[in-house]
C-alpha atoms as a PDB file:
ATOM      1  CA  UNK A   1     129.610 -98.773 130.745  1.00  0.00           C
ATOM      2  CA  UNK A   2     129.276-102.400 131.323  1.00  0.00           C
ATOM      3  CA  UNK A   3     126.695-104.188 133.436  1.00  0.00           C
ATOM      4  CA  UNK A   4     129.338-105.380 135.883  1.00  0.00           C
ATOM      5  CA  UNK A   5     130.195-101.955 136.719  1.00  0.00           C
ATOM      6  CA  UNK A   6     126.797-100.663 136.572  1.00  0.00           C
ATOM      7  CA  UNK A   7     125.619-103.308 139.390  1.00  0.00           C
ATOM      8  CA  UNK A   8     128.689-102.810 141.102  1.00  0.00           C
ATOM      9  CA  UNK A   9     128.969 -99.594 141.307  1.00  0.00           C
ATOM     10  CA  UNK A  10     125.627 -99.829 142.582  1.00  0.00           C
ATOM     11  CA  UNK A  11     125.890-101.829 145.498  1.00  0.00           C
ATOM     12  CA  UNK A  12     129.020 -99.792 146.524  1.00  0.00           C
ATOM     13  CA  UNK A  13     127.165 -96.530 146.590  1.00  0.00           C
ATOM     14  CA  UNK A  14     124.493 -98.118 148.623  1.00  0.00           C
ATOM     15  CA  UNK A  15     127.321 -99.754 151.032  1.00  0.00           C
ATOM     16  CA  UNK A  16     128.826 -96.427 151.711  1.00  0.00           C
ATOM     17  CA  UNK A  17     125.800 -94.613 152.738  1.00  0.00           C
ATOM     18  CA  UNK A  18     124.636 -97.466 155.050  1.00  0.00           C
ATOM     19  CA  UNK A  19     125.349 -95.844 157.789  1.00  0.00           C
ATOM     20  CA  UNK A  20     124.674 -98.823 160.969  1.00  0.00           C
ATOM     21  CA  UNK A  21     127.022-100.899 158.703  1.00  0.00           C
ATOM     22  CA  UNK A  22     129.518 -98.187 158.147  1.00  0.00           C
ATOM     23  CA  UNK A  23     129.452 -97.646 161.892  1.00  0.00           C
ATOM     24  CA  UNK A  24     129.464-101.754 162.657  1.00  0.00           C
ATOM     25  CA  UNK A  25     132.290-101.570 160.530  1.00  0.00           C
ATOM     26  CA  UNK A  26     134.425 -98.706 162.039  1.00  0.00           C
ATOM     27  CA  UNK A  27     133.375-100.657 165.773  1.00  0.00           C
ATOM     28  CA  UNK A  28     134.603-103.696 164.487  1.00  0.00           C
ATOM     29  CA  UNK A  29     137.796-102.458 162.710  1.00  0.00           C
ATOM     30  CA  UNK A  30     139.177-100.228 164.997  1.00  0.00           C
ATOM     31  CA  UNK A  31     137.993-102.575 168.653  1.00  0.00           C
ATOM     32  CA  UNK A  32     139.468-105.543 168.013  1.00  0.00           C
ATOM     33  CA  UNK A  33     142.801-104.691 166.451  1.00  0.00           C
ATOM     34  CA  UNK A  34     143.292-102.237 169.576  1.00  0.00           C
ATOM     35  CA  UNK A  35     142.523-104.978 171.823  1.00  0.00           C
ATOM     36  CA  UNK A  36     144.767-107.609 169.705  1.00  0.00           C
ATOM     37  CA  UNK A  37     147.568-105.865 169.175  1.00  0.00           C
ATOM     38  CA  UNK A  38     148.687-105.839 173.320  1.00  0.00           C
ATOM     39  CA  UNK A  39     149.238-109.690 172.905  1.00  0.00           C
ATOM     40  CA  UNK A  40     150.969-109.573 169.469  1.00  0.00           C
ATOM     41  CA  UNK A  41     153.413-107.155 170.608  1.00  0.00           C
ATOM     42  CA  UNK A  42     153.814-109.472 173.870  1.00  0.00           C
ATOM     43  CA  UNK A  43     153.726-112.555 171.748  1.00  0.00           C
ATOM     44  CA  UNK A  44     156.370-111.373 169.518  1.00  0.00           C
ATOM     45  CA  UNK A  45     158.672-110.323 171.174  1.00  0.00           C
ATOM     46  CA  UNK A  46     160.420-107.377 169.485  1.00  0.00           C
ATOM     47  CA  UNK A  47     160.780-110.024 166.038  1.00  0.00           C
ATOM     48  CA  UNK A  48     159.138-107.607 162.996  1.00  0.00           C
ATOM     49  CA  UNK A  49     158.315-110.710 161.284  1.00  0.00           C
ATOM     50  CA  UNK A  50     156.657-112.246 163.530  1.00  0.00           C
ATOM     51  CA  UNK A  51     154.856-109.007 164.559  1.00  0.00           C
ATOM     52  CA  UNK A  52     153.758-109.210 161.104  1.00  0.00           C
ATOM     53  CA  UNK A  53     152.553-112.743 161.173  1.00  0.00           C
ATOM     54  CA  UNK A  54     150.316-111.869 164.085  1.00  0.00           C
ATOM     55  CA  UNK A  55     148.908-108.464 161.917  1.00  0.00           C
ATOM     56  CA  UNK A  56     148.241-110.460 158.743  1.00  0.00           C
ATOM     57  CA  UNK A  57     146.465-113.203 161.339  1.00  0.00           C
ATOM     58  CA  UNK A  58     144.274-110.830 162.611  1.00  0.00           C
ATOM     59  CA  UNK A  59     143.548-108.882 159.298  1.00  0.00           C
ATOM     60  CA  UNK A  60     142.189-112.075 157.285  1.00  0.00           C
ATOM     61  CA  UNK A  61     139.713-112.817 160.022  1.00  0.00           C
ATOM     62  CA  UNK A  62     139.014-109.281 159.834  1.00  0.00           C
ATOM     63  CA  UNK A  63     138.255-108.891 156.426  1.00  0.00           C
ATOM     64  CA  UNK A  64     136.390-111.778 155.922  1.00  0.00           C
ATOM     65  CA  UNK A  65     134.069-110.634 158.901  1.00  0.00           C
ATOM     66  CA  UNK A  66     133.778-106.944 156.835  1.00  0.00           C
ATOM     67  CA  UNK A  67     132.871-108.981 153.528  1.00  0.00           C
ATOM     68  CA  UNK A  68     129.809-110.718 155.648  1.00  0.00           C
ATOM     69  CA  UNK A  69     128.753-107.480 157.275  1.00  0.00           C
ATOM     70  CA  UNK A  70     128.412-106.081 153.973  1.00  0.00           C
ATOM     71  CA  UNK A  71     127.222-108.747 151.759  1.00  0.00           C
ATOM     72  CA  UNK A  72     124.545-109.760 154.414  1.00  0.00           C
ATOM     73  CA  UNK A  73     122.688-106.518 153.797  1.00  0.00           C
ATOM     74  CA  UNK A  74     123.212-106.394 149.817  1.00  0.00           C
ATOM     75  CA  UNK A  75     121.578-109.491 148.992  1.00  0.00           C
ATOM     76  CA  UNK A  76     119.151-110.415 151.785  1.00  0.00           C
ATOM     77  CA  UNK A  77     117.614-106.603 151.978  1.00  0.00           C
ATOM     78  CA  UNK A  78     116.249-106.639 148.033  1.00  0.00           C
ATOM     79  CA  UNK A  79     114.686-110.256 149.242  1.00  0.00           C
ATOM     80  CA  UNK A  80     113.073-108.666 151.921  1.00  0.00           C
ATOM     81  CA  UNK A  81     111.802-105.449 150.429  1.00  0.00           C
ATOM     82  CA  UNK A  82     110.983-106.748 147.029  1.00  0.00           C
ATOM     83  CA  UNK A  83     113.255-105.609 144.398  1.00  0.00           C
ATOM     84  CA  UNK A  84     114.908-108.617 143.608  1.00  0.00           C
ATOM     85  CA  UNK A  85     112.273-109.244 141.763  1.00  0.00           C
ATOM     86  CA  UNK A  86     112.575-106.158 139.542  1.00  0.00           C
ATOM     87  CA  UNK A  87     116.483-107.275 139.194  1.00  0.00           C
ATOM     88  CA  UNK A  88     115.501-110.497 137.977  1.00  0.00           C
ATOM     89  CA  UNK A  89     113.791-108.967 135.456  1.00  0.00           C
ATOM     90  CA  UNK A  90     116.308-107.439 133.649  1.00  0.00           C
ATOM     91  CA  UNK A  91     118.097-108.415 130.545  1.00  0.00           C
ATOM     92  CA  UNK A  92     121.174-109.763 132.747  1.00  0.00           C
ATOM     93  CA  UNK A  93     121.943-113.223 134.317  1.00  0.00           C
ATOM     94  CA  UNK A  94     122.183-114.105 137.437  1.00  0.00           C
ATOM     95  CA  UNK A  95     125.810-114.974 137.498  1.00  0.00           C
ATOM     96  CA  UNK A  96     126.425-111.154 136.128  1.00  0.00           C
ATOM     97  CA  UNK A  97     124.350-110.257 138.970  1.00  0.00           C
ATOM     98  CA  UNK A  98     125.808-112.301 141.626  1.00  0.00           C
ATOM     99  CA  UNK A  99     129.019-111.026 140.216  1.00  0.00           C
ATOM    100  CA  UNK A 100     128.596-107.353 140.466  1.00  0.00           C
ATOM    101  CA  UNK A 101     126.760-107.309 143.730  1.00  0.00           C
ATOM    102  CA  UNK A 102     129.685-109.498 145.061  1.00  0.00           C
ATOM    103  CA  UNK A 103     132.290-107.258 143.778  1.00  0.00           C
ATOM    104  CA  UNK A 104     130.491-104.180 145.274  1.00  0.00           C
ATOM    105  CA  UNK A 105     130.166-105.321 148.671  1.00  0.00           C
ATOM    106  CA  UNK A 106     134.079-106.726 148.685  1.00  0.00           C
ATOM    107  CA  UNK A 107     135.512-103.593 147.380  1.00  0.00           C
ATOM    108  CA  UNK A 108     133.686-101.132 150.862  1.00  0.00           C
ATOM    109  CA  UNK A 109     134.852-104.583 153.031  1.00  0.00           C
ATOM    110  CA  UNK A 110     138.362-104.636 151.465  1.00  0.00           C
ATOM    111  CA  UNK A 111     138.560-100.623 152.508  1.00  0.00           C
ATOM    112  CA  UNK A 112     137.416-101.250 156.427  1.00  0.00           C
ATOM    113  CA  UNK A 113     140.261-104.193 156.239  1.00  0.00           C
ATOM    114  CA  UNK A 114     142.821-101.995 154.984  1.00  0.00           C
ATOM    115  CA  UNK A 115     141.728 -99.772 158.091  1.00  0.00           C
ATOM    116  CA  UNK A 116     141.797-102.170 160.337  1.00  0.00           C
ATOM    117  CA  UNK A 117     145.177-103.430 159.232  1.00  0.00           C
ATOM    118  CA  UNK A 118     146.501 -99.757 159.736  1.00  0.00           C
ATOM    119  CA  UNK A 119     145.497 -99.452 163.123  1.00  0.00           C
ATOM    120  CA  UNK A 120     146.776-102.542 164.094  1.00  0.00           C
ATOM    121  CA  UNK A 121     149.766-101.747 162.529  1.00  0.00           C
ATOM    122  CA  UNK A 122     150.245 -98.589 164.002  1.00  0.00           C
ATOM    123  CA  UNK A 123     149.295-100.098 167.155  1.00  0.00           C
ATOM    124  CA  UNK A 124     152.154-102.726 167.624  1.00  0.00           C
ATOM    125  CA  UNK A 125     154.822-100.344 166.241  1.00  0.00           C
ATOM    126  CA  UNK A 126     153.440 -98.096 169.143  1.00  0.00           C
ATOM    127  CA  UNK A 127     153.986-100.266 171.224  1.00  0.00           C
ATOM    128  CA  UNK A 128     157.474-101.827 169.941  1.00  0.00           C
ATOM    129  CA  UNK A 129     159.198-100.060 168.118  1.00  0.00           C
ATOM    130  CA  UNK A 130     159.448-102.184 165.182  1.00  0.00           C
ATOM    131  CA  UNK A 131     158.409-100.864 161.536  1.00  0.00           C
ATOM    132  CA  UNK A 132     156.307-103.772 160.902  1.00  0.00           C
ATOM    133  CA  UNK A 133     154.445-101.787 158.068  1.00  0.00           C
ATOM    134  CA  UNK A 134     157.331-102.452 155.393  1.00  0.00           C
ATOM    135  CA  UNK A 135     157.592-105.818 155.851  1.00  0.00           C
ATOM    136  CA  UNK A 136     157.553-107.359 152.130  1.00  0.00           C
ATOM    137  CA  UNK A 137     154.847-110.474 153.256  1.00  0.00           C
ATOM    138  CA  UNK A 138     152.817-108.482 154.872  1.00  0.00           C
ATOM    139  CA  UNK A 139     151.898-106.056 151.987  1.00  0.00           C
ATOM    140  CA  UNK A 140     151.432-109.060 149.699  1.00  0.00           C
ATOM    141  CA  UNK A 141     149.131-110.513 152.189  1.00  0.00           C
ATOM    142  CA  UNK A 142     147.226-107.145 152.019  1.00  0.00           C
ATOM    143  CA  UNK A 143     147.519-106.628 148.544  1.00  0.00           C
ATOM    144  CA  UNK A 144     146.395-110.230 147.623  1.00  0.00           C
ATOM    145  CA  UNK A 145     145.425-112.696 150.223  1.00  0.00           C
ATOM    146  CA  UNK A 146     143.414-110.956 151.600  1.00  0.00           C
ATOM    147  CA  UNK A 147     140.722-108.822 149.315  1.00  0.00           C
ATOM    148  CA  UNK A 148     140.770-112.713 147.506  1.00  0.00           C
ATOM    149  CA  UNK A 149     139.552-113.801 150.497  1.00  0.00           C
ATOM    150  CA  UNK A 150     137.211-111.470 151.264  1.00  0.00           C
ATOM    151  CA  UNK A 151     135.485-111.689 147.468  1.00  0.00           C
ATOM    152  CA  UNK A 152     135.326-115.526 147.883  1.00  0.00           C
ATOM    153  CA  UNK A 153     133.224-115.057 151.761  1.00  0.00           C
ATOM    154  CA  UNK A 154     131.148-112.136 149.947  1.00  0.00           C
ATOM    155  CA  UNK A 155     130.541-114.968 146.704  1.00  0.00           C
ATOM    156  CA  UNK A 156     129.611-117.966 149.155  1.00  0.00           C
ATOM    157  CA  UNK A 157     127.236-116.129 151.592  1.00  0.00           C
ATOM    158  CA  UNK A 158     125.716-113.669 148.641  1.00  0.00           C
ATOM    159  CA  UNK A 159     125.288-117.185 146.065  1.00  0.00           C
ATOM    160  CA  UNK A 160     123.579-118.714 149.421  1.00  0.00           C
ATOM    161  CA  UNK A 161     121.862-115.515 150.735  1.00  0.00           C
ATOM    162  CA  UNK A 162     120.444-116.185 146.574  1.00  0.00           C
ATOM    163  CA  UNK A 163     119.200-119.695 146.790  1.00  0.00           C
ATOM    164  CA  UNK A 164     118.098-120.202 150.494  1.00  0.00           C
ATOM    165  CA  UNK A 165     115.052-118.784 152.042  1.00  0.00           C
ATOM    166  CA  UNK A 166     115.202-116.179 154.985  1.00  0.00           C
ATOM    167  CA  UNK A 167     115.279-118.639 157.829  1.00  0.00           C
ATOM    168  CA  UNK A 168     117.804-121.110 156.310  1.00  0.00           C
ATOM    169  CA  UNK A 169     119.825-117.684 155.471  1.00  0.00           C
ATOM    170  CA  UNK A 170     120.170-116.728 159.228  1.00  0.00           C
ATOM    171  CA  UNK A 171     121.603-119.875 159.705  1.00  0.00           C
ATOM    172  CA  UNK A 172     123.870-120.755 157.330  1.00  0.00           C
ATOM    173  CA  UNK A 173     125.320-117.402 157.074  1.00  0.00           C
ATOM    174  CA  UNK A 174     127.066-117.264 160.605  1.00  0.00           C
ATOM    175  CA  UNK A 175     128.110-120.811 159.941  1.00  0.00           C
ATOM    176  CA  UNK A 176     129.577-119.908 156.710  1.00  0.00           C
ATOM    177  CA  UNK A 177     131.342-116.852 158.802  1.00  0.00           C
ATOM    178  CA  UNK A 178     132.638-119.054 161.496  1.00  0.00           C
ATOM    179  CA  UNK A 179     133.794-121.266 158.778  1.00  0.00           C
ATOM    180  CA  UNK A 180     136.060-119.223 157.016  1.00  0.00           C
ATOM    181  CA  UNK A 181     137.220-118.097 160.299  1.00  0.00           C
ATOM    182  CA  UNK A 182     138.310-121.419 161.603  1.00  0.00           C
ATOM    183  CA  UNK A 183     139.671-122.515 158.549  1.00  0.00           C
ATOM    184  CA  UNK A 184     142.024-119.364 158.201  1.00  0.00           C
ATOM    185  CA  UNK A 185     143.096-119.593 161.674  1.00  0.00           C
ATOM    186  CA  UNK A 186     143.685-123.539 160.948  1.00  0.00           C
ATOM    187  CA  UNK A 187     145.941-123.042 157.510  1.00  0.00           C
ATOM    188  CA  UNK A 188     147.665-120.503 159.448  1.00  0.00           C
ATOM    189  CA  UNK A 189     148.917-122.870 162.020  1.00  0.00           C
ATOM    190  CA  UNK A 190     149.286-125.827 159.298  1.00  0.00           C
ATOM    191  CA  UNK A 191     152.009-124.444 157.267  1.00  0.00           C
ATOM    192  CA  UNK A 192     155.450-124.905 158.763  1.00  0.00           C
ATOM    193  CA  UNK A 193     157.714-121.637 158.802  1.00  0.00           C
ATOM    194  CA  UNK A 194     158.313-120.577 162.153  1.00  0.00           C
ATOM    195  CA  UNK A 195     157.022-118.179 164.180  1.00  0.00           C
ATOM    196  CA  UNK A 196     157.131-115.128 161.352  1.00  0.00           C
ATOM    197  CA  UNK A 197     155.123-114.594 158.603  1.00  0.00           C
ATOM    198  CA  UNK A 198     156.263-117.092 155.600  1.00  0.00           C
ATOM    199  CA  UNK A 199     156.024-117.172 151.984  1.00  0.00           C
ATOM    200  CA  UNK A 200     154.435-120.916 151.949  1.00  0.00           C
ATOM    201  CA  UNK A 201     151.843-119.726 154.190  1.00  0.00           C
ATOM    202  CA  UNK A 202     150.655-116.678 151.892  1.00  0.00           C
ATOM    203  CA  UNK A 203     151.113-118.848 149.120  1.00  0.00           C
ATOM    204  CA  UNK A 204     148.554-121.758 150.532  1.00  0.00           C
ATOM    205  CA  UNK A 205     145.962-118.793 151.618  1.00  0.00           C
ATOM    206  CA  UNK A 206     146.322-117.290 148.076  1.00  0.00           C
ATOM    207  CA  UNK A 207     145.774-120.953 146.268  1.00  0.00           C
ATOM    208  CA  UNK A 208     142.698-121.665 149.090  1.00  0.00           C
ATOM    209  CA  UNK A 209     141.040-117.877 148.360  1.00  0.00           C
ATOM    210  CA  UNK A 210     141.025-118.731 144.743  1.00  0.00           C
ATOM    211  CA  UNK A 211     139.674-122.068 144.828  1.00  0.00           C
ATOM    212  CA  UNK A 212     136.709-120.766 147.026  1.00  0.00           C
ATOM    213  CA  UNK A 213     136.000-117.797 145.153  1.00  0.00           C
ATOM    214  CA  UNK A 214     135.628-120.295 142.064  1.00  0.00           C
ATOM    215  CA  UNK A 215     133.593-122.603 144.336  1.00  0.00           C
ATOM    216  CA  UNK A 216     131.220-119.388 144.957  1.00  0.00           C
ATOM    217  CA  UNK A 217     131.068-118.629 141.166  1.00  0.00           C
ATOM    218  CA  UNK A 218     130.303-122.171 140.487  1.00  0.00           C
ATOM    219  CA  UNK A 219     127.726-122.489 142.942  1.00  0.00           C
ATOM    220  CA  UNK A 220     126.320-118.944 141.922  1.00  0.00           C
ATOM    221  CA  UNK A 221     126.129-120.567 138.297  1.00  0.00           C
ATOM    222  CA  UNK A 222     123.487-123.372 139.121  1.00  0.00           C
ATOM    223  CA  UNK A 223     121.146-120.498 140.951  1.00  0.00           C
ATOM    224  CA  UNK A 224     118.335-120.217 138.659  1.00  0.00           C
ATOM    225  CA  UNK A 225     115.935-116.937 138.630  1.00  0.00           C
ATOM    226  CA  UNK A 226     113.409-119.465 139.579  1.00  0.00           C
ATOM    227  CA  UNK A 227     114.688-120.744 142.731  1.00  0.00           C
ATOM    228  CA  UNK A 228     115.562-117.412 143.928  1.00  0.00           C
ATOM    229  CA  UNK A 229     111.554-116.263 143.082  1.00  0.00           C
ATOM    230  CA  UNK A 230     110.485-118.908 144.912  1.00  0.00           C
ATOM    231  CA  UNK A 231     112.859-118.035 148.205  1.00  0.00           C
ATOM    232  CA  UNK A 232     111.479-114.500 148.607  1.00  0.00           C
ATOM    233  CA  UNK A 233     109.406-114.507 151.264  1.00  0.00           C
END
């Protein structure tokens, strides 16, 4: 078995039986779909793609939020308790490691957007009519954009949550959060294609998700064992 899956397989296991994340999570996925998908389905109009559009809008948001929920307690807790240390000592680098503790915490996140997608989903074709879970975009948004997305916000805040001390942590990872955020909802509205979901649009989100998640490698690369000894409070 390889390293990657050992340390990811790791930090999945832990994920799952995390149970005031697991229940954040639930909260999270199932509220705010519920209470979105009233103004898609008024927004919309009876038009299944752009009932779509407005599910695959809320579900990136969504999924990056799961992918910080997880990732802030798999790389910040072993700072604060004192095992990081112990992890730094094995014979693996720090990229591996940043890699499989990324991966861990995206595939749990990826899961709780899938869920969340469902229910809103099942939500606006309550409430319409309209079978809004076939529509061809919208599984390629859930089978691509978005778990790319959500492994590129688990890379940049777990790569930070690495180099930056406790306090600098707190604050950089809800602007990091925010960040993504804003810049989804931005691209979204960017890309001409009318008021449904669009192939351009999934196309730009795909080509952005990609570019950060290399970004977060990147970044992750130039972490030294050092630097993250030194952050550890």
């Amino acid at each position: 078995m390889s390293t990657f899956r050992v340390i990811a397989g790791r930090e999945m296991r832990l994920a799952l039986r995390n149970r005031s994340i697991l229940i954040t999570a639930i909260i999270f996925a199932v509220w705010f779909p519920v209470m979105s998908a009233f103004g898609v389905a008024a927004g919309a109009g009876g038009d299944t793609a752009a009932l779509a559009a407005g599910i695959a809008a809320i579900t990136l948001p969504v999924g990056v939020f799961m992918g910080y929920i997880f990732c802030a307690d798999a790389f910040l807790r072993e700072k604060r308790d004192g095992t990081i240390e112990t992890l730094l000592c094995a014979p693996v680098s720090l990229r591996r490691l940043w890699e499989g503790k990324a991966a861990g915490v995206a595939v749990p996140a990826y899961l709780m957007a899938l869920v969340s997608a469902a229910v809103t989903a099942a939500a606006v074709a309550g409430l319409t009519g309209a079978p809004v879970a076939v529509e061809p975009l919208l599984l390629v948004h859930l089978a691509v954009v978005v778990p790319v997305w959500i492994a590129a916000a688990a890379g940049l805040i777990g790569a930070a949550q690495l180099a930056l001390g406790m306090r600098e942590n707190q604050i950089l990872g809800f602007a990091l959060i925010f960040g993504f955020i804003f810049l989804v909802a931005g691209l979204q509205q960017a890309v001409p294609g009318g008021p449904g979901i669009s192939a351009a649009t999934e196309a730009l989100l795909a080509a952005i998700g990609a570019a950060l998640l290399a970004l977060a490698r990147f970044i992750a690369g130039k972490v030294t064992k050092e630097r993250v000894v030194l952050t550890i409070p």
